[in-house]
N, C-alpha and C. Protein backbone atom coordinates (compact mmCIF):
# COMPACT_ATOMS: atom_id res chain seq x y z
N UNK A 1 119.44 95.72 102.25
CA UNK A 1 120.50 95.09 101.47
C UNK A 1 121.46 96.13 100.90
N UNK A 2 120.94 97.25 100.63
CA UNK A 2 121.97 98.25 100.06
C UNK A 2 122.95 98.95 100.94
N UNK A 3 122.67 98.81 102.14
CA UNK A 3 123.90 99.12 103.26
C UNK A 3 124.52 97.86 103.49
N UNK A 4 124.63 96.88 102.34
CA UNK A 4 125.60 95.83 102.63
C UNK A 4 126.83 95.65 101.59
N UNK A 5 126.12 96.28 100.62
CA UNK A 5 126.84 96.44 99.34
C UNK A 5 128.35 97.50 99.53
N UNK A 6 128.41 98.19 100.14
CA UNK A 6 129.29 98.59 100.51
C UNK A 6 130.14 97.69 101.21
N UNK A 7 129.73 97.42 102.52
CA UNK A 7 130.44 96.58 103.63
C UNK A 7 130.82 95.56 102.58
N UNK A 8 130.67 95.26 101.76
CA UNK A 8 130.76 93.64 101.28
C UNK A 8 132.42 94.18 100.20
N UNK A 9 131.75 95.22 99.74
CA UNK A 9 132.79 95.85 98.46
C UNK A 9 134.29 96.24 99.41
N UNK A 10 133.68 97.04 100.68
CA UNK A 10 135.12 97.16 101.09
C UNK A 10 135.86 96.04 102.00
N UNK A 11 135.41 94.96 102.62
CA UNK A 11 135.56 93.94 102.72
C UNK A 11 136.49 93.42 101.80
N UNK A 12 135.94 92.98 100.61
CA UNK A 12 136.42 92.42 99.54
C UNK A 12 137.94 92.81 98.63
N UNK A 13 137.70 94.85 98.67
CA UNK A 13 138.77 95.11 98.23
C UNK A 13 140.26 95.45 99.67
N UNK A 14 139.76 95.20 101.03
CA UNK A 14 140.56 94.76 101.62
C UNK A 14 141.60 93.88 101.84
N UNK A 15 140.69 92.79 100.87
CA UNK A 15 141.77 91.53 100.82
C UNK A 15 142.81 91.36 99.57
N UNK A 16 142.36 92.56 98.63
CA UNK A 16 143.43 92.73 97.52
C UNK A 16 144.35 93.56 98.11
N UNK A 17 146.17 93.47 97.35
CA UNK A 17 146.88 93.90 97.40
C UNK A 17 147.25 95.40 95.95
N UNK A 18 147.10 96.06 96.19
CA UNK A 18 147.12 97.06 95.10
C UNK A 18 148.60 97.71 95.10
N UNK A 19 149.40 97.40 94.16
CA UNK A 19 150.52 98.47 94.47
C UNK A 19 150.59 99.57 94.12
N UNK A 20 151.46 100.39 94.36
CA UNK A 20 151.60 101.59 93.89
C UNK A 20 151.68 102.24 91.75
N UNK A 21 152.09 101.05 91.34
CA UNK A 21 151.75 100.68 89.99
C UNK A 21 150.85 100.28 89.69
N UNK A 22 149.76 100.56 89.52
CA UNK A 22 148.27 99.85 89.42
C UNK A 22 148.44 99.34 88.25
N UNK A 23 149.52 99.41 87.30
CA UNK A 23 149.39 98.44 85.82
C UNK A 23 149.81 97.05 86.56
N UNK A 24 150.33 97.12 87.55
CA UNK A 24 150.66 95.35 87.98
C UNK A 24 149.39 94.74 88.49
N UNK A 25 149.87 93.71 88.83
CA UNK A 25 148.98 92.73 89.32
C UNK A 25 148.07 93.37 90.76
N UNK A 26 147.26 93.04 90.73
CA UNK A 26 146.61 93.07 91.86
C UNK A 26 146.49 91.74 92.62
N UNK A 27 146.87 91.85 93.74
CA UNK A 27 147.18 90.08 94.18
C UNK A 27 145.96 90.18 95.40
N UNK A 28 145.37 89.01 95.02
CA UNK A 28 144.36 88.12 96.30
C UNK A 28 144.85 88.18 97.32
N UNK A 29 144.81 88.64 98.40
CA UNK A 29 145.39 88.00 99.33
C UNK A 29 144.66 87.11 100.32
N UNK A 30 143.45 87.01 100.19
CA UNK A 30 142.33 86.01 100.93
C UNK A 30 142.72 84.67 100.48
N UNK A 31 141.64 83.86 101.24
CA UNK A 31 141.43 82.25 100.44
C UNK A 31 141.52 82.09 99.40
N UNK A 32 142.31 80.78 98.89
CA UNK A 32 142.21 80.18 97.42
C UNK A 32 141.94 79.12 97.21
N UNK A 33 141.15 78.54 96.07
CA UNK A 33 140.96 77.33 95.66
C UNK A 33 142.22 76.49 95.93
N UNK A 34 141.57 75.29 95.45
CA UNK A 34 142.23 73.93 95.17
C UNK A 34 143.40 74.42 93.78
N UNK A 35 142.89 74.99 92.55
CA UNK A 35 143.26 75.60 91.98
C UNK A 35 144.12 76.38 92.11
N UNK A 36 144.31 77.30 92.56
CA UNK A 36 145.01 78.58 93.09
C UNK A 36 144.60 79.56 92.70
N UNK A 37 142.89 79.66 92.27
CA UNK A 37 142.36 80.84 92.09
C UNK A 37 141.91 81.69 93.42
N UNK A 38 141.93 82.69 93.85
CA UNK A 38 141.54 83.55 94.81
C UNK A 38 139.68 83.45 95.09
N UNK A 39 139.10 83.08 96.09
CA UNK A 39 137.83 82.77 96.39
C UNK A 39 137.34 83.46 97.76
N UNK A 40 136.30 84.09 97.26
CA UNK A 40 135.84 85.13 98.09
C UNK A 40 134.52 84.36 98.54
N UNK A 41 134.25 84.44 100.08
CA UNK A 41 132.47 84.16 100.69
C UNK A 41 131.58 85.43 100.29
N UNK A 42 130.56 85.60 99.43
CA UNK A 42 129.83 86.39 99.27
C UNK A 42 128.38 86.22 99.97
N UNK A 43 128.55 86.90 100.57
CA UNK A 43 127.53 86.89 101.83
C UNK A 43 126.32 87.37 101.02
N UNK A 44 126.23 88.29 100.10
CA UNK A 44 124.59 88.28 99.30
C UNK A 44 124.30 87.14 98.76
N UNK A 45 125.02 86.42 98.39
CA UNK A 45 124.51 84.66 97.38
C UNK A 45 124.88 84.04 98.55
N UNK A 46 125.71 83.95 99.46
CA UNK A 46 125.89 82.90 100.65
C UNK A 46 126.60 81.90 99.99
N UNK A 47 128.00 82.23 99.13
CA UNK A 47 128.59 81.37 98.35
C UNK A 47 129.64 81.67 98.13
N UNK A 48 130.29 80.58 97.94
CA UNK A 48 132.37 81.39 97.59
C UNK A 48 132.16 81.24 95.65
N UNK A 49 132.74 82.72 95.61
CA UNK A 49 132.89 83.35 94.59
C UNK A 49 134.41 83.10 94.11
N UNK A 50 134.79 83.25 92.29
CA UNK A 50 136.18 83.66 92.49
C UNK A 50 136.22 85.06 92.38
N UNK A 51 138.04 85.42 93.13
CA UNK A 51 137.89 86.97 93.22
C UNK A 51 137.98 87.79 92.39
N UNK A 52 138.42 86.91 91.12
CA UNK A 52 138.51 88.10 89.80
C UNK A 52 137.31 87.95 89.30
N UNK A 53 136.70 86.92 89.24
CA UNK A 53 135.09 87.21 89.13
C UNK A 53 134.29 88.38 89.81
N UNK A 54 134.99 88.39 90.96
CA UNK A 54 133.59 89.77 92.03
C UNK A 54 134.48 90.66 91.45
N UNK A 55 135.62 90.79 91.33
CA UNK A 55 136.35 92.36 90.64
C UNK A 55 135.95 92.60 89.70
N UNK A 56 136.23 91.88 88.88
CA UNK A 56 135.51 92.77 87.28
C UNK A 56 133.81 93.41 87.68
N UNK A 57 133.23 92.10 88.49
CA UNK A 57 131.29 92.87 88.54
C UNK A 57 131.78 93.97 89.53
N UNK A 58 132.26 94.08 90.30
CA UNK A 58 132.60 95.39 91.09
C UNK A 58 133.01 96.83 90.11
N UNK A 59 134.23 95.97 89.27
CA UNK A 59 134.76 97.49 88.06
C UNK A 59 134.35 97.68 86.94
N UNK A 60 133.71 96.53 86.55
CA UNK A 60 133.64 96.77 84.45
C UNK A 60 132.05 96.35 84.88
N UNK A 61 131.16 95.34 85.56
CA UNK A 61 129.94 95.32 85.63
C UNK A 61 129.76 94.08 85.56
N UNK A 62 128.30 93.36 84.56
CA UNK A 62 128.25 92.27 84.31
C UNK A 62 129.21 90.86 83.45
N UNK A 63 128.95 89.64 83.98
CA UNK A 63 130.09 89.20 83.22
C UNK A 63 129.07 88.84 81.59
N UNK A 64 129.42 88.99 80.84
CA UNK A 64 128.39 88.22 79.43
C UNK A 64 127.60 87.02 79.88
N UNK A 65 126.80 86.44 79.80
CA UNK A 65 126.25 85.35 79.83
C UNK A 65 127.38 83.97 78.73
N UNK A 66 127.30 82.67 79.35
CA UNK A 66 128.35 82.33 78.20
C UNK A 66 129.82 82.28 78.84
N UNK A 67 130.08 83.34 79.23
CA UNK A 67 131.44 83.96 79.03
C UNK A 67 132.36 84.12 80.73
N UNK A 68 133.57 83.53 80.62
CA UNK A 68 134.66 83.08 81.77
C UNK A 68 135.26 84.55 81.80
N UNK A 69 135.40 85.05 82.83
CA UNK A 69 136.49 85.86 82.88
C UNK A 69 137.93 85.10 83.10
N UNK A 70 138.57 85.77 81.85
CA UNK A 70 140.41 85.62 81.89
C UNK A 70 141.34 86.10 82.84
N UNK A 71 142.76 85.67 82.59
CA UNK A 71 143.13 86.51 83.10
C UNK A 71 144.48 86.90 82.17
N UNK A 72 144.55 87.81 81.79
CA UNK A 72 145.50 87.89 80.57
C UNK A 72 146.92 88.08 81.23
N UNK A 73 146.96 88.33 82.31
CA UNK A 73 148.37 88.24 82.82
C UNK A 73 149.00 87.03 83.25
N UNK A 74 147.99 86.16 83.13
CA UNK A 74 148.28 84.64 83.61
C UNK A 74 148.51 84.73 84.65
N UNK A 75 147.90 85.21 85.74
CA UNK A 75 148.44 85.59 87.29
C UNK A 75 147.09 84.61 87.80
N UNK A 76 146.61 84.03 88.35
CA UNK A 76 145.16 83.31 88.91
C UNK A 76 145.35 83.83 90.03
N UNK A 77 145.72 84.75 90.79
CA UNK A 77 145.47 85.49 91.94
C UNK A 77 144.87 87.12 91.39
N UNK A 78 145.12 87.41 90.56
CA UNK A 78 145.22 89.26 90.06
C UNK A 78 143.79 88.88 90.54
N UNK A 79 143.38 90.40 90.11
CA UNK A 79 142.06 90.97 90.49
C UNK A 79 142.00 92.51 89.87
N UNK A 80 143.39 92.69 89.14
CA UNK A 80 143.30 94.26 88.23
C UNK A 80 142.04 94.06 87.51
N UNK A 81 141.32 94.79 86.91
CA UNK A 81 140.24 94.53 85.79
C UNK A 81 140.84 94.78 84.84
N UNK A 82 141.84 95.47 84.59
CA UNK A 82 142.74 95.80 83.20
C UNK A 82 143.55 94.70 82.95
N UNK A 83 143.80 93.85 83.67
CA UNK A 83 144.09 92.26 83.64
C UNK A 83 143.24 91.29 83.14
N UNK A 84 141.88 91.41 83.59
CA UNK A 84 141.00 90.94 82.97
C UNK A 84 139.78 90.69 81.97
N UNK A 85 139.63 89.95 81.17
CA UNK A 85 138.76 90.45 79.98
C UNK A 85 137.89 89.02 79.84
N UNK A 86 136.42 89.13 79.75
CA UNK A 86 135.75 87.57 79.79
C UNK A 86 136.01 86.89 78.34
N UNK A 87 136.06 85.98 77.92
CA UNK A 87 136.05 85.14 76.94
C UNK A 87 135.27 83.77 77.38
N UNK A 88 135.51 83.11 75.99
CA UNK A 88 135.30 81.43 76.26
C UNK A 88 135.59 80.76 76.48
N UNK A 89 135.42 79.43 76.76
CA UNK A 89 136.56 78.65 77.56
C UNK A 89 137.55 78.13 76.31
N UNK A 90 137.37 78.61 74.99
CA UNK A 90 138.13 78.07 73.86
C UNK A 90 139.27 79.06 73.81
N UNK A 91 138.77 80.79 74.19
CA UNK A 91 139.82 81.81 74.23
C UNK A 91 140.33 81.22 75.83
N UNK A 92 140.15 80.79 76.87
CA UNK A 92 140.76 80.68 77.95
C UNK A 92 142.30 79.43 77.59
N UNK A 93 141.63 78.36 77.11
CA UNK A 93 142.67 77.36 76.88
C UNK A 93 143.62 77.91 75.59
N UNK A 94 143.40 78.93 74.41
CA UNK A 94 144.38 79.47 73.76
C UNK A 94 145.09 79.80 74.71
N UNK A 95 144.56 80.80 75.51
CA UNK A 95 145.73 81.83 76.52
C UNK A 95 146.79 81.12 77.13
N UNK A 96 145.94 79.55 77.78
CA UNK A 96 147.22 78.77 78.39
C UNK A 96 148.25 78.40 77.20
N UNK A 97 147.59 77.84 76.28
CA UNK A 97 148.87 77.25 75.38
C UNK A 97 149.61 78.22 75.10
N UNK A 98 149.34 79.63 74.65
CA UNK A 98 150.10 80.53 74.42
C UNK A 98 151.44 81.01 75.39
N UNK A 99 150.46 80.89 76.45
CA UNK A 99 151.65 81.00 77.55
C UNK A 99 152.47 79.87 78.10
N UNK A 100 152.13 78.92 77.55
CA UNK A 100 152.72 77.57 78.13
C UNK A 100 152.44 76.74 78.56
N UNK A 101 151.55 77.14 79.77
CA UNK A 101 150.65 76.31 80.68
C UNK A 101 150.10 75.09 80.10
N UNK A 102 150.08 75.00 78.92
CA UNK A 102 149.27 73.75 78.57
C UNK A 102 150.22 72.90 77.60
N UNK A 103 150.41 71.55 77.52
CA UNK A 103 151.42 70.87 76.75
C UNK A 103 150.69 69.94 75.90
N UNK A 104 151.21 70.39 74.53
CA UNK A 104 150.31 69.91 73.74
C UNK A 104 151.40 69.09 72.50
N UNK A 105 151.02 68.19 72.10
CA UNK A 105 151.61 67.09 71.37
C UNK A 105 152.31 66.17 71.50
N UNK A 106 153.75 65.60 71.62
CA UNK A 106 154.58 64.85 71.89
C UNK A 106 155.40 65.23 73.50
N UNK A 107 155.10 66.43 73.74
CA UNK A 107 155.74 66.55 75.12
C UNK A 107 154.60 66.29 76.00
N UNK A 108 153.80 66.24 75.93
CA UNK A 108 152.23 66.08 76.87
C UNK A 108 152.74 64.58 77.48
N UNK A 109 152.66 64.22 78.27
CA UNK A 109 153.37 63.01 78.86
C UNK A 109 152.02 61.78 78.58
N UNK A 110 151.12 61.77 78.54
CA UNK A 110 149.85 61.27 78.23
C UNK A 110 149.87 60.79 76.47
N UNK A 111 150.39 61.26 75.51
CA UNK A 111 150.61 61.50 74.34
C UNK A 111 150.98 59.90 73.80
N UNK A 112 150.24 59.08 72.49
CA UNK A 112 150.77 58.27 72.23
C UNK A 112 151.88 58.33 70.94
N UNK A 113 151.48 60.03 70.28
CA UNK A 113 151.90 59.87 69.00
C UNK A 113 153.20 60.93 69.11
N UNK A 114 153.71 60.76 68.29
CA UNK A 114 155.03 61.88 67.90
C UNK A 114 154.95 62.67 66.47
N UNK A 115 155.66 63.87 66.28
CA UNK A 115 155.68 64.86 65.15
C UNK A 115 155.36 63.87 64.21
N UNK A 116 157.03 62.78 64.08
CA UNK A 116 157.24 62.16 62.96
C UNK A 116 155.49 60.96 62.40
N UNK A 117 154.84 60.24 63.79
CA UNK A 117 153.99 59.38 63.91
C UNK A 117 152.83 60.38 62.33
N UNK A 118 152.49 61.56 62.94
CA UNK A 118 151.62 62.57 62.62
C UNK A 118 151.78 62.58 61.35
N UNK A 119 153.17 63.01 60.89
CA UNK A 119 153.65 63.61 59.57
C UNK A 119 153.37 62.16 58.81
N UNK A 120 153.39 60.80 59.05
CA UNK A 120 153.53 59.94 58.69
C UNK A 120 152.17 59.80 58.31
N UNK A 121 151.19 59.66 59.03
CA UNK A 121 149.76 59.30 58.88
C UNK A 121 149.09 60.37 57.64
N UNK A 122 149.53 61.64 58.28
CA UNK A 122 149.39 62.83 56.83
C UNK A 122 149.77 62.73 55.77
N UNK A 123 150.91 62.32 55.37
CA UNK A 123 151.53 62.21 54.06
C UNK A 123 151.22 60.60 53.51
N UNK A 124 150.91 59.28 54.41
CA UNK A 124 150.84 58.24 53.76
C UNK A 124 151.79 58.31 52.49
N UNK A 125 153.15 57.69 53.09
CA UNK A 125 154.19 57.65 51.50
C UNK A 125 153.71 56.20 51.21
N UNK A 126 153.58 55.31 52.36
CA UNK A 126 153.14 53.99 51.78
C UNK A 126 151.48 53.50 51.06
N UNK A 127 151.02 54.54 50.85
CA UNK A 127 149.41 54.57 50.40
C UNK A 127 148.58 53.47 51.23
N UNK A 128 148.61 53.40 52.34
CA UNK A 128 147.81 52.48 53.49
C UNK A 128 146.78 53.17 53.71
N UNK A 129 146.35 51.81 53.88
CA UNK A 129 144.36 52.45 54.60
C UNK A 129 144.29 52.59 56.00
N UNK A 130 143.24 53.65 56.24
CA UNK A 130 143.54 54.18 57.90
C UNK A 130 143.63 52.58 58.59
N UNK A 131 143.11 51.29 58.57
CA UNK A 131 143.44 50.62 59.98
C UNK A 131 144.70 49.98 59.57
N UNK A 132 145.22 49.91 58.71
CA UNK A 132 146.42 49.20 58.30
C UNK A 132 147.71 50.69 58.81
N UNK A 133 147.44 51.68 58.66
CA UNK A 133 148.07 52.68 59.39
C UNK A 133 148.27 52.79 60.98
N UNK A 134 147.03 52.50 61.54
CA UNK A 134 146.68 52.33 62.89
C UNK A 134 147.09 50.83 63.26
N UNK A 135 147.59 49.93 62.71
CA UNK A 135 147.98 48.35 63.24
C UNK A 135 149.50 48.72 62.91
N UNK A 136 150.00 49.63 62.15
CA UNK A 136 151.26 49.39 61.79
C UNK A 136 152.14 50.64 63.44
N UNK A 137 151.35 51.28 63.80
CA UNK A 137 151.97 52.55 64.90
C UNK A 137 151.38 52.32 65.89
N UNK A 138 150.46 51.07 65.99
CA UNK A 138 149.70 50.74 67.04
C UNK A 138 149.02 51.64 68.18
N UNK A 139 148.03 52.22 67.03
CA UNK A 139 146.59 53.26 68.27
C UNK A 139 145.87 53.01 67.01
N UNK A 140 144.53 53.39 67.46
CA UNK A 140 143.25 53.33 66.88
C UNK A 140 143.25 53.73 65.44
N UNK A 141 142.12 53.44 64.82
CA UNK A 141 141.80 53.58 63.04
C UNK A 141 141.60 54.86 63.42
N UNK A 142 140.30 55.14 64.74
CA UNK A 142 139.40 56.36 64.72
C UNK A 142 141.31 57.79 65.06
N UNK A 143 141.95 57.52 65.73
CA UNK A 143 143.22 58.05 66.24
C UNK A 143 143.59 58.69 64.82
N UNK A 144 143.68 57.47 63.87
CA UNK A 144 144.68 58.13 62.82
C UNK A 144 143.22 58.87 61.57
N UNK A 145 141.85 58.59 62.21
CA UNK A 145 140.83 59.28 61.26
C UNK A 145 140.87 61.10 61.90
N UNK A 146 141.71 60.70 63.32
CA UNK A 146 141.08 62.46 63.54
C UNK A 146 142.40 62.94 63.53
N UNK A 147 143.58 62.56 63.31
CA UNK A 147 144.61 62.83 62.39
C UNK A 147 144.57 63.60 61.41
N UNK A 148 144.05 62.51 60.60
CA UNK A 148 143.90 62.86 58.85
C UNK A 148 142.87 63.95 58.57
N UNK A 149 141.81 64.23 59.79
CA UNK A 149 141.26 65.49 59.37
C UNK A 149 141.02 66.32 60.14
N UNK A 150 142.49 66.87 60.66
CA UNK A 150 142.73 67.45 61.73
C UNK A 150 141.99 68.14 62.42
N UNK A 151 141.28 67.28 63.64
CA UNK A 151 140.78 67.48 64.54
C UNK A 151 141.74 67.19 65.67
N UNK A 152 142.93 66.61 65.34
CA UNK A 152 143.67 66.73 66.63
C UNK A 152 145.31 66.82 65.78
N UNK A 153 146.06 66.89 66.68
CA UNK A 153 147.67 67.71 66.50
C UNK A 153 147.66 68.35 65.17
N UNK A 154 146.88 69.61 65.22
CA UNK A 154 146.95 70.60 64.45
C UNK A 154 148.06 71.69 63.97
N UNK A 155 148.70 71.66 65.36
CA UNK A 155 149.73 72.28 65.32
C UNK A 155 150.97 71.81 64.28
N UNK A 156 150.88 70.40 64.47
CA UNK A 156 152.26 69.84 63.28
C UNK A 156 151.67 69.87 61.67
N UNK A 157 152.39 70.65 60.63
CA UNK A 157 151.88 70.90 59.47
C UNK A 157 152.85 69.89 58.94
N UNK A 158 151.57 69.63 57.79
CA UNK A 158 152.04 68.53 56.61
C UNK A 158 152.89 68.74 55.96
């Protein structure tokens, strides 16, 4: 098995693109998910891997137990390891909102409520009780209970 570990490594870093700037991206150039993450056949597990997954265990080592490798450039093809750093899937979905990728509140097309809906349920100027709040904007009591103690649209302040 240890004369495969090679073949497998240079294999693998065959299919990356490295430029002459190694602070850029390192781009997949193999198969990709459904996703558009880069997916490698790893012939020791007999399984498709992703490729910034086998890069980092190739450059930095194990991934944490727990723990997703990122990709802080927001690239889902890279494969730099200086691109990548593992977190949780709670630091993974910050990264999207931060960068955009993720639409969160009144622009989310799925969304029943608006800033104003929010600010309304928070401040209660009319002193209503949560289902008399929830019959008057028409969504749920439980909607305007995880409102009021913000477990959801956190982002809009009272």
């Amino acid at each position: 098995m240890a004369d495969t570990i090679p073949s497998i490594a240079a294999y693998f870093w065959s299919k990356v693109s490295i430029p002459e700037t190694q602070a850029d991206c390192w781009s997949w150039a193999g198969s990709v998910n459904e996703k558009g993450y880069g997916r490698f056949w790893d012939g020791r597990s007999s399984q498709w891997r992703m490729a910034h997954r086998v890069a980092y265990e190739f450059l930095k080592g194990d991934i944490p137990d727990g723990q997703m490798i990122r990709h802080l450039c927001h690239n889902r093809l890279c494969c730099n390891p200086a691109h990548l750093e593992p977190g949780t899937a709670k630091d993974n979905a910050q990264d999207a909102v931060e960068a955009g990728r993720f639409t969160r509140g009144s622009v989310n097309g799925n969304s029943k409520l608006t800033d104003e809906m929010v600010l309304y349920i928070r401040r209660n100027p009319d002193g209503l009780k949560g289902r008399a709040i929830a019959d008057k904007l028409g969504i749920s009591p439980a909607t305007v209970s995880e409102v009021k103690n913000g477990k959801v649209w956190r982002h809009v302040a009272a």
